[in-house]
C-alpha atoms as a PDB file:
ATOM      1  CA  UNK A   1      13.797  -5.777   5.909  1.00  0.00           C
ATOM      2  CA  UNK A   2      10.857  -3.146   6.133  1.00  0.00           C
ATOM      3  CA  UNK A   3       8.800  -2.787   8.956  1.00  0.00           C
ATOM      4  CA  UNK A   4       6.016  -5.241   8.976  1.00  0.00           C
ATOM      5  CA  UNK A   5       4.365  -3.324  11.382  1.00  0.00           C
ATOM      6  CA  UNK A   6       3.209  -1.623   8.610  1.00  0.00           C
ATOM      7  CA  UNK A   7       1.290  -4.326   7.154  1.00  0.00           C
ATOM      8  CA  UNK A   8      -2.515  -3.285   7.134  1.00  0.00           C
ATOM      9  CA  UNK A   9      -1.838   0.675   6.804  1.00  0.00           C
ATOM     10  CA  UNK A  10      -4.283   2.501   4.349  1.00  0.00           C
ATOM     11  CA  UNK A  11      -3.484   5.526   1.668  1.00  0.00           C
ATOM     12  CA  UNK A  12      -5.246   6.761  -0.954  1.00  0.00           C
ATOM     13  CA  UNK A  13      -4.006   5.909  -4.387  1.00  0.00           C
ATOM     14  CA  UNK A  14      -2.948   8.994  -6.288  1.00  0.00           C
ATOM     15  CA  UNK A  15      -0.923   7.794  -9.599  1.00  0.00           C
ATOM     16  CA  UNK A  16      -2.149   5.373 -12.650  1.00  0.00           C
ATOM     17  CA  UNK A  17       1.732   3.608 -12.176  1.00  0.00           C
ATOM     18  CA  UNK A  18       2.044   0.166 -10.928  1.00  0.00           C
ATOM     19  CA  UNK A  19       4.593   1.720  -8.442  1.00  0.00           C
ATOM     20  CA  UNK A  20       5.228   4.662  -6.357  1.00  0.00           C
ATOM     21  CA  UNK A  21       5.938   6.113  -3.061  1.00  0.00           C
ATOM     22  CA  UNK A  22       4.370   6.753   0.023  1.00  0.00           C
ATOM     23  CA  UNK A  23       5.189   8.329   3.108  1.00  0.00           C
ATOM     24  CA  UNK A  24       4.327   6.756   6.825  1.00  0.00           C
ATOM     25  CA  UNK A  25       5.550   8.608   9.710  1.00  0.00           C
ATOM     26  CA  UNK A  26       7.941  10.621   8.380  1.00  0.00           C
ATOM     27  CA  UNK A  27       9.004   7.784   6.381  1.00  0.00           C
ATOM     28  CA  UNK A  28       8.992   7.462   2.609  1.00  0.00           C
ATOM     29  CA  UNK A  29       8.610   3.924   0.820  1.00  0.00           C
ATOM     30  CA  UNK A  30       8.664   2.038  -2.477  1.00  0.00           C
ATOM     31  CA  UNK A  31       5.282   0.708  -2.724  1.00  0.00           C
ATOM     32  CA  UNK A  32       4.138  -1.794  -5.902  1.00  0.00           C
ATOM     33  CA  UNK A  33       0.326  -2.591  -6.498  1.00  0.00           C
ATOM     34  CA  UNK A  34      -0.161  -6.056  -6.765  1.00  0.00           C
ATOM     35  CA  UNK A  35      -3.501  -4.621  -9.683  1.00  0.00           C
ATOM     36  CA  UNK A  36      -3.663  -2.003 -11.481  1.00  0.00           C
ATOM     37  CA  UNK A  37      -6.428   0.269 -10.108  1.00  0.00           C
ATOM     38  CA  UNK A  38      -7.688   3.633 -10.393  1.00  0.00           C
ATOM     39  CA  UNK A  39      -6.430   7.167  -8.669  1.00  0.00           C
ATOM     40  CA  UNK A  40      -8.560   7.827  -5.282  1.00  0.00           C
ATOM     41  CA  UNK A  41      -8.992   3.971  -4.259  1.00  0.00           C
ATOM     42  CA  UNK A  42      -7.952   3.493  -1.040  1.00  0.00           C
ATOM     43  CA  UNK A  43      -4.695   0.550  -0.847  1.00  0.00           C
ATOM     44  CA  UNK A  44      -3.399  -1.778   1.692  1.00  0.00           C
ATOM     45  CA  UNK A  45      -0.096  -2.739   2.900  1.00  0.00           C
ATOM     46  CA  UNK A  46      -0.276  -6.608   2.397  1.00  0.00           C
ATOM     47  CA  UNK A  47       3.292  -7.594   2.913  1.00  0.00           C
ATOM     48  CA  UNK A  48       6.805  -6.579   3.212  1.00  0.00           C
ATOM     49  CA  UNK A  49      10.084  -6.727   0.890  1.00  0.00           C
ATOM     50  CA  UNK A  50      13.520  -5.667   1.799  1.00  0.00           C
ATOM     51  CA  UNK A  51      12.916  -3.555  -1.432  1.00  0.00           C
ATOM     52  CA  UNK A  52       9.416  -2.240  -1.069  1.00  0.00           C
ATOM     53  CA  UNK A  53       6.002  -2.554   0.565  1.00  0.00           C
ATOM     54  CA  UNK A  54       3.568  -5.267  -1.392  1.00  0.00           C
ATOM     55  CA  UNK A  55      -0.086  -2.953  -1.913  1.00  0.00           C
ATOM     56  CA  UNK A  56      -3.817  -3.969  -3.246  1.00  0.00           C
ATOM     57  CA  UNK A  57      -7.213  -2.198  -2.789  1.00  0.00           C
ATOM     58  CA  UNK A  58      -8.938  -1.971   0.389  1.00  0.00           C
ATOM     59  CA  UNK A  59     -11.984  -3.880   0.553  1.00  0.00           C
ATOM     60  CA  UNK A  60     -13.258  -3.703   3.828  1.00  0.00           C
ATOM     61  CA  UNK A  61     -14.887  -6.778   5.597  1.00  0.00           C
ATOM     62  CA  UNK A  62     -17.841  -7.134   8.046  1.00  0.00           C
ATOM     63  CA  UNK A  63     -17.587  -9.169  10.954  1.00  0.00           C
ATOM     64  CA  UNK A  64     -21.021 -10.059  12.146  1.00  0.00           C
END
């Protein structure tokens, strides 16, 4: 299994594919978009997979 203490790490989208990789300390992974969205939105780690990391876009919240 991946790390899951990579769940909630950020990176800036820069590919129109549904997949890709990504590197996180030193560390590069098989990441799949849950949406498609557009190159410079920023993503999310959202889960694990013994395959690949589980991305969306970043939409931050307020807490008030």
């Amino acid at each position: 299994m991946l790390d899951e203490r990579l769940i909630g790490e950020k990176f800036i989208n820069k590919s129109t594919e549904m997949s890709g990789t990504v590197m996180f300390y030193g560390v590069r992974y098989h990441y799949k978009l849950q949406e498609n969205v557009p190159i410079g939105t920023t993503l999310v780690v959202v889960a694990v997979t013994p395959r690949y990391l589980l991305v969306q876009r970043y939409e931050p919240k307020l807490d008030y």
